[in-house]
N, C-alpha and C. Protein backbone atom coordinates (compact mmCIF):
# COMPACT_ATOMS: atom_id res chain seq x y z
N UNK A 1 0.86 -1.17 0.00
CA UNK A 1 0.00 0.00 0.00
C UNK A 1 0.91 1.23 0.00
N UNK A 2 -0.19 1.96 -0.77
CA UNK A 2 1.22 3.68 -0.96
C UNK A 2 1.34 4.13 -0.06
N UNK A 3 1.78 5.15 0.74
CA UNK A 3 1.75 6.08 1.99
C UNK A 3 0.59 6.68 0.98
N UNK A 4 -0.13 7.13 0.03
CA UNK A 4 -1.19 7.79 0.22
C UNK A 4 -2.03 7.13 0.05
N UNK A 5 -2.68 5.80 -0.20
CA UNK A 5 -3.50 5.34 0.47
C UNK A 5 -3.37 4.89 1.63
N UNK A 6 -2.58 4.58 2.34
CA UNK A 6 -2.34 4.61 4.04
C UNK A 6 -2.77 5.56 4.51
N UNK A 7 -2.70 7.18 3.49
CA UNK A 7 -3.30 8.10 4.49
C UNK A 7 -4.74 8.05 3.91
N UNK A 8 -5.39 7.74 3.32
CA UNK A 8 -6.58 8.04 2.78
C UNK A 8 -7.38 6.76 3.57
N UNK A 9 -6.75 5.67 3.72
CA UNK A 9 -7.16 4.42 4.79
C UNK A 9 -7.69 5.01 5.96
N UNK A 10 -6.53 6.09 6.28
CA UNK A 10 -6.44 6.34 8.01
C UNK A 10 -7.58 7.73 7.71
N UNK A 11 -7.55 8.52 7.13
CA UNK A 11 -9.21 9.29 7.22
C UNK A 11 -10.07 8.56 6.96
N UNK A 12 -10.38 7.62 6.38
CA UNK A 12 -11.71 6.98 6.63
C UNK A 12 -11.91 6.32 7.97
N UNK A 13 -11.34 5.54 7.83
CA UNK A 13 -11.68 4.81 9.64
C UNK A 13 -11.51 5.73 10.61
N UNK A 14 -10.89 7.38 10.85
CA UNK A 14 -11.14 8.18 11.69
C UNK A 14 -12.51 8.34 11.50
N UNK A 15 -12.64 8.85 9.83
CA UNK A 15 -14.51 9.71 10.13
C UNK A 15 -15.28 8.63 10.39
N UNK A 16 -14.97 7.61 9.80
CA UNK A 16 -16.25 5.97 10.15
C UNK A 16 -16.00 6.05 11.57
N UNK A 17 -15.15 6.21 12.29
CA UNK A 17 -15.18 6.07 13.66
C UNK A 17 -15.64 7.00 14.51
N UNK A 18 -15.68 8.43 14.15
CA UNK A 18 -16.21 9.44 14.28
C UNK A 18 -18.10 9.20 14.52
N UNK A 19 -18.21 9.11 13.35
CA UNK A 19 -20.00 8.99 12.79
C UNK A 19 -20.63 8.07 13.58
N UNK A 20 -19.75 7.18 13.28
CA UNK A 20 -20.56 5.67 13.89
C UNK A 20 -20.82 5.67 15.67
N UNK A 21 -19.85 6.84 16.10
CA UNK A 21 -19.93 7.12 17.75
C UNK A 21 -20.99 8.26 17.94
N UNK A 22 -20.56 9.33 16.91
CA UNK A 22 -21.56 10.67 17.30
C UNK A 22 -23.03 10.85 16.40
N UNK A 23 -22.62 9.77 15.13
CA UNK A 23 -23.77 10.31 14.22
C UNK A 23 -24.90 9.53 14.62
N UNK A 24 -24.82 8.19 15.43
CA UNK A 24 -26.50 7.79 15.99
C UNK A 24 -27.56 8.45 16.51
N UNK A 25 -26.63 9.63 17.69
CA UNK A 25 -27.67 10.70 18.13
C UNK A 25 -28.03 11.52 17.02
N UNK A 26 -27.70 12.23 16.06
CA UNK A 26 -28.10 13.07 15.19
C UNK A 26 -29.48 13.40 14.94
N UNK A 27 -30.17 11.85 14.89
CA UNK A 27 -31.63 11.61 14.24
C UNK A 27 -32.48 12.85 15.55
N UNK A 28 -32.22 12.78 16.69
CA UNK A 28 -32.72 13.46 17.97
C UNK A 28 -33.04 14.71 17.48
N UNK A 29 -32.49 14.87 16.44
CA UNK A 29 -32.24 16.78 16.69
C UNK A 29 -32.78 17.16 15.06
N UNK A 30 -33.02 16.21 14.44
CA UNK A 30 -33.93 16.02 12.97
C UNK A 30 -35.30 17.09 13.05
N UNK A 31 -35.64 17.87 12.12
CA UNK A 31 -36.99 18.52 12.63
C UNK A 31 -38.08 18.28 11.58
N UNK A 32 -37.00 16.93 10.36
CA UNK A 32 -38.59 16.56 10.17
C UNK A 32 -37.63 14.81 9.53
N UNK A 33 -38.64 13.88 9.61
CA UNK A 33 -37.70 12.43 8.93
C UNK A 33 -36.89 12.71 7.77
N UNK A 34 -35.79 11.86 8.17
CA UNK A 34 -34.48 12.02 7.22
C UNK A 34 -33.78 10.88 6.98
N UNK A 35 -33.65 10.28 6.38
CA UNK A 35 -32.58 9.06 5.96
C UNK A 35 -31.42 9.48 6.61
N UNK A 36 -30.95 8.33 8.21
CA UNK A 36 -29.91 8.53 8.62
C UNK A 36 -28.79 8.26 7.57
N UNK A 37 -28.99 7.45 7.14
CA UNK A 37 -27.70 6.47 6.20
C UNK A 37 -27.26 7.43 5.01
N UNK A 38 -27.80 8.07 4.75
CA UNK A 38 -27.56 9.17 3.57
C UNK A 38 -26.86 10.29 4.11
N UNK A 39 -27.34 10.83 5.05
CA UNK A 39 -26.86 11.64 5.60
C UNK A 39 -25.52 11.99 6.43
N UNK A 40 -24.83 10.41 6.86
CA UNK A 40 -24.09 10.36 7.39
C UNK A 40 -23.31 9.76 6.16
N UNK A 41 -23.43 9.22 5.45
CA UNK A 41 -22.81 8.90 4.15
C UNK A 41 -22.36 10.86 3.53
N UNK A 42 -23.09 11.14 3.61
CA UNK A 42 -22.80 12.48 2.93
C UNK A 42 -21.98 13.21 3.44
N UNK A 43 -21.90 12.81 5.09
CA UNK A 43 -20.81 13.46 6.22
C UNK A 43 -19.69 12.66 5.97
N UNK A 44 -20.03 11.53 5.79
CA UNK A 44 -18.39 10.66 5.42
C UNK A 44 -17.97 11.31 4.55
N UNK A 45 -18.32 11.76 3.35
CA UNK A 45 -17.70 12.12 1.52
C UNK A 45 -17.28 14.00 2.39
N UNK A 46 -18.10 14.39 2.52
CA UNK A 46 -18.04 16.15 3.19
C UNK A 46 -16.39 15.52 3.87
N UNK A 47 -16.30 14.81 4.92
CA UNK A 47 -15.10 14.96 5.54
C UNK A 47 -13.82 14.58 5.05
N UNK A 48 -14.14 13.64 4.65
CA UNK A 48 -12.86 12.70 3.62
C UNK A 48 -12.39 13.76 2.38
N UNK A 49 -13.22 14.54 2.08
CA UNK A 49 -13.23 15.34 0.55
C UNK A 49 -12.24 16.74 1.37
N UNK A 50 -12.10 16.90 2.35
CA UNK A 50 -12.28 18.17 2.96
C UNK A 50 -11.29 18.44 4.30
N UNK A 51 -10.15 19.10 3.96
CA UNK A 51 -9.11 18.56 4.97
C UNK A 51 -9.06 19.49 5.99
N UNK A 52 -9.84 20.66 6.32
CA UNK A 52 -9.97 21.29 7.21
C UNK A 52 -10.91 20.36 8.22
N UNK A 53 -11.97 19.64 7.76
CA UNK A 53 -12.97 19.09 8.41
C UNK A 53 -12.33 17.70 9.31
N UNK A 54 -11.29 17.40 7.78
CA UNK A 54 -10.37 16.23 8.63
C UNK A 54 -9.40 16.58 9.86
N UNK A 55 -9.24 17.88 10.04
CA UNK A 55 -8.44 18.00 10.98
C UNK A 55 -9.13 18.23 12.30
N UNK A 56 -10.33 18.75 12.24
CA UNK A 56 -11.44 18.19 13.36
C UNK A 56 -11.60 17.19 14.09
N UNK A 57 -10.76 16.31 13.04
CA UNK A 57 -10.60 14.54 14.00
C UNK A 57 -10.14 14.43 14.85
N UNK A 58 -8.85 15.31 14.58
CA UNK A 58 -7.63 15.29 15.37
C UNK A 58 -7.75 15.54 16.93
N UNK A 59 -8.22 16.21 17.78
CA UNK A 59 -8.77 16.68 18.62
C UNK A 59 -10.64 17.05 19.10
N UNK A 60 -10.15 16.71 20.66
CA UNK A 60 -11.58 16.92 20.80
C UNK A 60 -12.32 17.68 20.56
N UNK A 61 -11.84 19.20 20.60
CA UNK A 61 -12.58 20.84 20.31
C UNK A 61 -12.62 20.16 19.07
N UNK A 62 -11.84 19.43 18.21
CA UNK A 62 -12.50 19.57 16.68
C UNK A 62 -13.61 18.73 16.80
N UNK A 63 -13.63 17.86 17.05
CA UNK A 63 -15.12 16.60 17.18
C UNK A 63 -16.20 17.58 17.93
N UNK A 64 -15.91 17.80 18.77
CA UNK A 64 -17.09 18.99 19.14
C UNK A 64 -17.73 19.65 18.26
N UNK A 65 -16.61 20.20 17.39
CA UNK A 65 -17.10 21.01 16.21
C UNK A 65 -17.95 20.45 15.51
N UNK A 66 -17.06 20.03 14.91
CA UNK A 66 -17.73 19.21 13.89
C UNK A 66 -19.14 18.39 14.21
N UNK A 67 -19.23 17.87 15.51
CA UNK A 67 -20.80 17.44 15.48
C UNK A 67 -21.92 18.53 15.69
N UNK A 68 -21.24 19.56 16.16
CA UNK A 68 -22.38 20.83 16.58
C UNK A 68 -22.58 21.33 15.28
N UNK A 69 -21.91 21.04 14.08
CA UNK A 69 -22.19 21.68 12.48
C UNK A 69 -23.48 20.70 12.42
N UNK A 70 -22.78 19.25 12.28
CA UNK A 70 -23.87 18.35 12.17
C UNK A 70 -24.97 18.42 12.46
N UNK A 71 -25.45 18.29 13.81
CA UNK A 71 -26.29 18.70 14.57
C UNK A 71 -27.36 19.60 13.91
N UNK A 72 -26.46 20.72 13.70
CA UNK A 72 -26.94 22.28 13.32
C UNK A 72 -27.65 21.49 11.69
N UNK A 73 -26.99 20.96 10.90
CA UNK A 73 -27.24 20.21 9.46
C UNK A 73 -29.00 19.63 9.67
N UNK A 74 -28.67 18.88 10.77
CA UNK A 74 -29.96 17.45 10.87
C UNK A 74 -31.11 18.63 11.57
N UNK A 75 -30.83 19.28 12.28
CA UNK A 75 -31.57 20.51 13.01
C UNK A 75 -32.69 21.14 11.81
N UNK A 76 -31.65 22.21 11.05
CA UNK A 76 -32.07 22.74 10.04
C UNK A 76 -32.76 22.28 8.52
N UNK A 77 -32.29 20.98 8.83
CA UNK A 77 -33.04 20.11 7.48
C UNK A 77 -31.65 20.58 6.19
N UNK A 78 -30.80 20.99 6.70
CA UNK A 78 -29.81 21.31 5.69
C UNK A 78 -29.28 20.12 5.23
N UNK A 79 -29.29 20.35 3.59
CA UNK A 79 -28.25 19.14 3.21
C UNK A 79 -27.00 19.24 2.75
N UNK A 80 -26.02 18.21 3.17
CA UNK A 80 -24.52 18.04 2.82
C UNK A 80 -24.06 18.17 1.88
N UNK A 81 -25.39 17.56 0.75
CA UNK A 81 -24.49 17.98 -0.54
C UNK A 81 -24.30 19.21 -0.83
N UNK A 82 -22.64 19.76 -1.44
CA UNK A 82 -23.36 21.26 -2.08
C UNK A 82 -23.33 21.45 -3.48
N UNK A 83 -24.04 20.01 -4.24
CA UNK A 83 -24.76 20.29 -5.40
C UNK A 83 -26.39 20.63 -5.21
């Protein structure tokens, strides 16, 4: 394996590890039904695509962050994609 898929390995299993801990609660804060699986799929591609977001991993203030965007996302009915 290359060192850049080693690094592209190691952001995914951060954000899969990320989501899969913080994104179950998400649905709580939904203000109208939403396909979890899409949505957190869309947070996987948003983070992996996006290296400011990846550095959110890195630390807790960033995971904080980053789920209070989320949150704010599933809240507002906003969607991830930005097509």
């Amino acid at each position: 394996m290359t060192k850049q898929e080693t690094a592209v390995t190691t952001v995914d299993k951060q954000a899969q590890t990320f989501l899969q801990t913080f994104g179950r609660s998400l649905d709580q804060y939904a203000i109208r039904p939403y396909n979890q699986t899409a949505f957190l799929k869309s947070a996987m591609l948003a983070i992996v695509s996006n290296g400011e977001l990846q550095s959110c991993l890195k630390t807790d203030e960033g995971k904080l962050s980053l789920f209070s965007a989320l949150r704010y996302a599933a809240t507002t009915g906003l969607s991830l994609n930005p097509q």
